[in-house]
C-alpha atoms as a PDB file:
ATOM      1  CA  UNK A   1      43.384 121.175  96.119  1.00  0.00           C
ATOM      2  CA  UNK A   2      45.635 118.086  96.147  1.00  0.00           C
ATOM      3  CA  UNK A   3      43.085 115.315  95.175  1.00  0.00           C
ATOM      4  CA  UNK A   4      45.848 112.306  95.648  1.00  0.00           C
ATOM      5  CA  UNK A   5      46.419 113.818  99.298  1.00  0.00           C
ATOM      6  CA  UNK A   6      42.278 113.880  99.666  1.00  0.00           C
ATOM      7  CA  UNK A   7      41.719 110.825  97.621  1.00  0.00           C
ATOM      8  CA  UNK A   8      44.298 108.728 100.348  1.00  0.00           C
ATOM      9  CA  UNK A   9      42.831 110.630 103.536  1.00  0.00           C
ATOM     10  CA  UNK A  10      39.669 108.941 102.072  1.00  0.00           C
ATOM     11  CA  UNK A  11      40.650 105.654 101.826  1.00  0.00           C
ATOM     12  CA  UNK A  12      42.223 105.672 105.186  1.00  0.00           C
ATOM     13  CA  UNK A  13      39.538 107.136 106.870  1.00  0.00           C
ATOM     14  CA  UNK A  14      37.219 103.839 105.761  1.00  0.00           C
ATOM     15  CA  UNK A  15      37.832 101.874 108.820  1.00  0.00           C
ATOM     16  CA  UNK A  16      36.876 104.327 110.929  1.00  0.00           C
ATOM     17  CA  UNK A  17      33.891 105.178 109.331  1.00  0.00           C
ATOM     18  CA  UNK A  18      33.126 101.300 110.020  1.00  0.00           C
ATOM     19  CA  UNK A  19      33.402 101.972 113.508  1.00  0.00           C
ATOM     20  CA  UNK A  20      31.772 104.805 113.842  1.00  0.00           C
ATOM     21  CA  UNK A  21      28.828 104.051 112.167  1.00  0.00           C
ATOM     22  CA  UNK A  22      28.920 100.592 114.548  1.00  0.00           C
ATOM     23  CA  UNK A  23      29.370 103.146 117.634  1.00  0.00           C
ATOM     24  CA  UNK A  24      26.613 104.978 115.907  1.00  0.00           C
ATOM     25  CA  UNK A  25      24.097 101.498 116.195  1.00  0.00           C
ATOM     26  CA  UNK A  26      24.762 101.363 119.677  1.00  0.00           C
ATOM     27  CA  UNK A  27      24.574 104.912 120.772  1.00  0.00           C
ATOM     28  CA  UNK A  28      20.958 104.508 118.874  1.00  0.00           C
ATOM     29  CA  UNK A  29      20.182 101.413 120.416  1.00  0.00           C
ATOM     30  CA  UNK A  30      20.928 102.915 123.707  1.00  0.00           C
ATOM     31  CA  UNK A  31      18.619 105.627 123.612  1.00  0.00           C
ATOM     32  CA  UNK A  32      15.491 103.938 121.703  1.00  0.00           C
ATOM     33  CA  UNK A  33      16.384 101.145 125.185  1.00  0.00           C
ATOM     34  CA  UNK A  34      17.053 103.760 127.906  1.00  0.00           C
ATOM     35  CA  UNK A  35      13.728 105.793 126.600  1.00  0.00           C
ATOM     36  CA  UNK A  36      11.294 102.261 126.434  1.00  0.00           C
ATOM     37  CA  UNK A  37       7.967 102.213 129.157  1.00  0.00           C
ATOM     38  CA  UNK A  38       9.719 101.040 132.457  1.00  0.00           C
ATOM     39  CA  UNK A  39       6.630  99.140 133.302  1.00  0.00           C
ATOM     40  CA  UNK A  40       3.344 100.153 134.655  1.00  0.00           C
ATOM     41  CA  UNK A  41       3.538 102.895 136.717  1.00  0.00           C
ATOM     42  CA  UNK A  42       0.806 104.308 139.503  1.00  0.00           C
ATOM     43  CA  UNK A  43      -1.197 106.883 138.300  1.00  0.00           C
ATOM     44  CA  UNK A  44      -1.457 110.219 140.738  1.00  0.00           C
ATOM     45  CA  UNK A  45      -4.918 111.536 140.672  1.00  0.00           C
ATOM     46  CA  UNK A  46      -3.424 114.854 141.972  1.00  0.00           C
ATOM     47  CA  UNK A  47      -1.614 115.860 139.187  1.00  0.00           C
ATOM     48  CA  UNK A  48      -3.622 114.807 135.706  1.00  0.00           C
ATOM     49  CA  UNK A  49      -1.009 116.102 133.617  1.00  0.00           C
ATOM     50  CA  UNK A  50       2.210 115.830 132.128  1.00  0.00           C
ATOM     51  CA  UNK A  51       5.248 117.559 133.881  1.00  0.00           C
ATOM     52  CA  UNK A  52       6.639 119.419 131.146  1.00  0.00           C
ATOM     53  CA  UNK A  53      10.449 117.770 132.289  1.00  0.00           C
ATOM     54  CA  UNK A  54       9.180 114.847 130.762  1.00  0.00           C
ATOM     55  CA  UNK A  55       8.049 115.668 127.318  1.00  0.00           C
ATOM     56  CA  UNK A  56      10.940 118.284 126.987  1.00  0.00           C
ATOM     57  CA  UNK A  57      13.226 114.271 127.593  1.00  0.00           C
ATOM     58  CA  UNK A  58      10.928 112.791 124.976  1.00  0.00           C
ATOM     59  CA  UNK A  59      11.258 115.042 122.859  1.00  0.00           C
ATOM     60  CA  UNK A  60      14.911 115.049 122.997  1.00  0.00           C
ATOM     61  CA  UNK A  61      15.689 111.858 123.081  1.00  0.00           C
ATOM     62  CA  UNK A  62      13.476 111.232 119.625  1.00  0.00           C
ATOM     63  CA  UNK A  63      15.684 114.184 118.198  1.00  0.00           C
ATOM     64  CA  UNK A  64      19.176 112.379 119.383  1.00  0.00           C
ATOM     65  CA  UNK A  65      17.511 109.100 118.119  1.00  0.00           C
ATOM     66  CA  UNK A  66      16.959 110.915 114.339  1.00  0.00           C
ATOM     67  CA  UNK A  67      20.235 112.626 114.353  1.00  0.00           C
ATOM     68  CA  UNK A  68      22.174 109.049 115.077  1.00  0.00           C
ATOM     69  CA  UNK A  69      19.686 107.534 112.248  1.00  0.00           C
ATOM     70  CA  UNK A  70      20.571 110.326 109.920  1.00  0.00           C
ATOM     71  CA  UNK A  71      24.205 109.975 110.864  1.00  0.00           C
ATOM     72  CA  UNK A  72      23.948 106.166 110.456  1.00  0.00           C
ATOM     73  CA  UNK A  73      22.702 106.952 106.838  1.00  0.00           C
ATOM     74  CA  UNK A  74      24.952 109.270 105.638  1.00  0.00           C
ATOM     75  CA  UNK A  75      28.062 106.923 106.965  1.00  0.00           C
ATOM     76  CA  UNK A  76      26.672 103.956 104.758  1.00  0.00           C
ATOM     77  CA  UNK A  77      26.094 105.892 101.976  1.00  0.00           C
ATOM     78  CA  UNK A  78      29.270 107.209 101.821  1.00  0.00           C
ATOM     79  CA  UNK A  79      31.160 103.629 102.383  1.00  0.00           C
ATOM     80  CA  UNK A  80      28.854 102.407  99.483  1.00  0.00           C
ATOM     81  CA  UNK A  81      30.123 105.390  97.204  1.00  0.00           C
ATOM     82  CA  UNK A  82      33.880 104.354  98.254  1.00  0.00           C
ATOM     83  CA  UNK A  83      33.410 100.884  98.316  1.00  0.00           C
ATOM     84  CA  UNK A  84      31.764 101.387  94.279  1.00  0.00           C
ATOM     85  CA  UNK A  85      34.176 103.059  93.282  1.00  0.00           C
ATOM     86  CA  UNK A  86      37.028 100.460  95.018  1.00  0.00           C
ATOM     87  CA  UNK A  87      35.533  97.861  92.960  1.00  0.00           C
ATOM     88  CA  UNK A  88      36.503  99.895  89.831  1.00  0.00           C
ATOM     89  CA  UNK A  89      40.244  99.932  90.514  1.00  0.00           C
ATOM     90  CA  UNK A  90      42.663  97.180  88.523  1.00  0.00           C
ATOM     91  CA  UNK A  91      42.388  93.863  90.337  1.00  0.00           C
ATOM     92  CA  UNK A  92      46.053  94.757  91.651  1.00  0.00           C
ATOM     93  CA  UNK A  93      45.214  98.119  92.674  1.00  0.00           C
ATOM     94  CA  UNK A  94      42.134  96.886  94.396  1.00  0.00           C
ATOM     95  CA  UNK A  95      43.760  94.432  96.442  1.00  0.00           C
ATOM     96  CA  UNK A  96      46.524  96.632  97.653  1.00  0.00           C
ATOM     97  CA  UNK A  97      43.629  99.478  98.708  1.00  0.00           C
ATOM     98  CA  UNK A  98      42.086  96.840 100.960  1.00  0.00           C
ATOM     99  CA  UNK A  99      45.438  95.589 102.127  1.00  0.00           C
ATOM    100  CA  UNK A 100      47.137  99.193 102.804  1.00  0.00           C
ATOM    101  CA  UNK A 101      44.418 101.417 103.805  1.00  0.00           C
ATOM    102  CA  UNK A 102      41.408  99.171 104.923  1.00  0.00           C
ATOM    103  CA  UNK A 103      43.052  96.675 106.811  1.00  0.00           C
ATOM    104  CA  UNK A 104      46.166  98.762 107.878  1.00  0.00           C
ATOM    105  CA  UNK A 105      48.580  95.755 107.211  1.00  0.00           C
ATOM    106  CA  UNK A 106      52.536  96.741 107.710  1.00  0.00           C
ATOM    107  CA  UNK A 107      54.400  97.545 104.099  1.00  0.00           C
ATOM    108  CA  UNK A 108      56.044  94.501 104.564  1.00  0.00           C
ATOM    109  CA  UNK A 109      52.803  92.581 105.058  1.00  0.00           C
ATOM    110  CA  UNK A 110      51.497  93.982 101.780  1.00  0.00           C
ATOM    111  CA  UNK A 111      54.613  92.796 100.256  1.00  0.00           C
ATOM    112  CA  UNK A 112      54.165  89.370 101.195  1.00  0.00           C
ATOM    113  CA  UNK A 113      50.680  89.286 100.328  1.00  0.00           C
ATOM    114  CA  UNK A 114      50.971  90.531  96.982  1.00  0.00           C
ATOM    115  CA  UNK A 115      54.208  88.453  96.112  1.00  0.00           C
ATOM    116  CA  UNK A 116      56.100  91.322  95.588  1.00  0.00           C
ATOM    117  CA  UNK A 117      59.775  92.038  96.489  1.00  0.00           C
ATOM    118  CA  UNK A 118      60.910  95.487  96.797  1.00  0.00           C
ATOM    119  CA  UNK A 119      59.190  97.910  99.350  1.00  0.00           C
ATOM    120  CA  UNK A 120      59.686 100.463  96.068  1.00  0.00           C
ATOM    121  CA  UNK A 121      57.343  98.667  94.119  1.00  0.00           C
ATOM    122  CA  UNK A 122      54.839  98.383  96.951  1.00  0.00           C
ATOM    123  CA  UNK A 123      55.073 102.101  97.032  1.00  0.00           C
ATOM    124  CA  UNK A 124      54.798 103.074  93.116  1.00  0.00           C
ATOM    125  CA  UNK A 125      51.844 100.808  93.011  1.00  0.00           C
ATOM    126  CA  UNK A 126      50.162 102.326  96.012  1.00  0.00           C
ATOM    127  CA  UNK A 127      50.666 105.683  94.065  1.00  0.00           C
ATOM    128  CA  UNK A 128      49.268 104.416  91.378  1.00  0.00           C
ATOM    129  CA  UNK A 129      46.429 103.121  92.625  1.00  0.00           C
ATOM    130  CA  UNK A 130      45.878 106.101  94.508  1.00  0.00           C
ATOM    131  CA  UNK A 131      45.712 108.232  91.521  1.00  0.00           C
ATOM    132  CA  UNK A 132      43.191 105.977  90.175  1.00  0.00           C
ATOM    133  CA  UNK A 133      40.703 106.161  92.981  1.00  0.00           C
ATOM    134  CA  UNK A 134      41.282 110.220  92.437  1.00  0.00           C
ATOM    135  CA  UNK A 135      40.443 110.055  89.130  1.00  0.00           C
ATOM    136  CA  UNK A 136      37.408 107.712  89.572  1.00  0.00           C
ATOM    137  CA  UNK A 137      36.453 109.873  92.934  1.00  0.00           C
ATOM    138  CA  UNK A 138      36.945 113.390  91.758  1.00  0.00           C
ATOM    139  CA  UNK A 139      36.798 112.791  87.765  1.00  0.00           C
ATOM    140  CA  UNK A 140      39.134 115.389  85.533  1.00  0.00           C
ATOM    141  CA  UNK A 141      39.480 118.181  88.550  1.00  0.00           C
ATOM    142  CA  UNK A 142      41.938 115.543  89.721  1.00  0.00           C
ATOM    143  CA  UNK A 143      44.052 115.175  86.936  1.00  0.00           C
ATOM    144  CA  UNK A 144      46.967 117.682  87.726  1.00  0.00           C
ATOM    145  CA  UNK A 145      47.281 116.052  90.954  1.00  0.00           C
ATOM    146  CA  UNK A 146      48.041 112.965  89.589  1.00  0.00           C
END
């Protein structure tokens, strides 16, 4: 496995996990809305029970409303772990993570940012703070990759 190719496909896949977890919110929201008592309804004497259609939707809806609270979970958790170990990185390194791969700025954005003047440099540095997210993330299985 190449853990600097895995530790970057992390780190860029951050701001999506943002989103989706946000998407994930209002999906929820959605259903625990669209599944709410619609007011006070007649009752019909003629049939004293429960159409089976209706508690088979219930019943769904509660299990699409746990799988997007599940899914909600495990997204968070996840951002925390990357976010933790983001927080490790050099100062430098850390700054040019959030720059490059969580905000998506242009090279020559990151450049200006980080008062540096070569597009080279910008590019070592991302490499190097690549490998140390890998080694952080993945521990010593990452060390050849590095």
């Amino acid at each position: 496995m190449n853990y600097f190719k895995a530790a970057e496909q992390i780190l860029s896949s951050v701001p999506t996990l943002e989103r989706a977890t946000e998407n994930l919110k209002r999906r929820q929201q959605r259903l625990i809305d669209n599944g709410a008592p619609k007011g006070a309804g007649t009752i019909n004497y003629d049939k004293p029970f429960t159409d089976t259609h209706y508690v088979n939707d219930t019943l769904s809806e509660l299990l699409e409303i746990s799988e997007c609270s599940k899914n909600i979970a495990k997204n968070q958790e996840e951002l925390a772990y990357i976010y933790g170990i983001v927080e490790q990185l050099q100062d430098e390194h850390k700054k040019l993570v959030r720059l490059w791969y969580f905000q998506k700025l242009p090279k020559e954005a990151v450049m200006e940012k980080m008062y540096i003047e070569s597009l080279s440099t910008v590019y070592n540095l991302r490499n190097k703070a690549v490998a140390e997210f890998a080694l952080l993330y993945y521990g010593a299985s990452a060390l050849p990759s590095v």
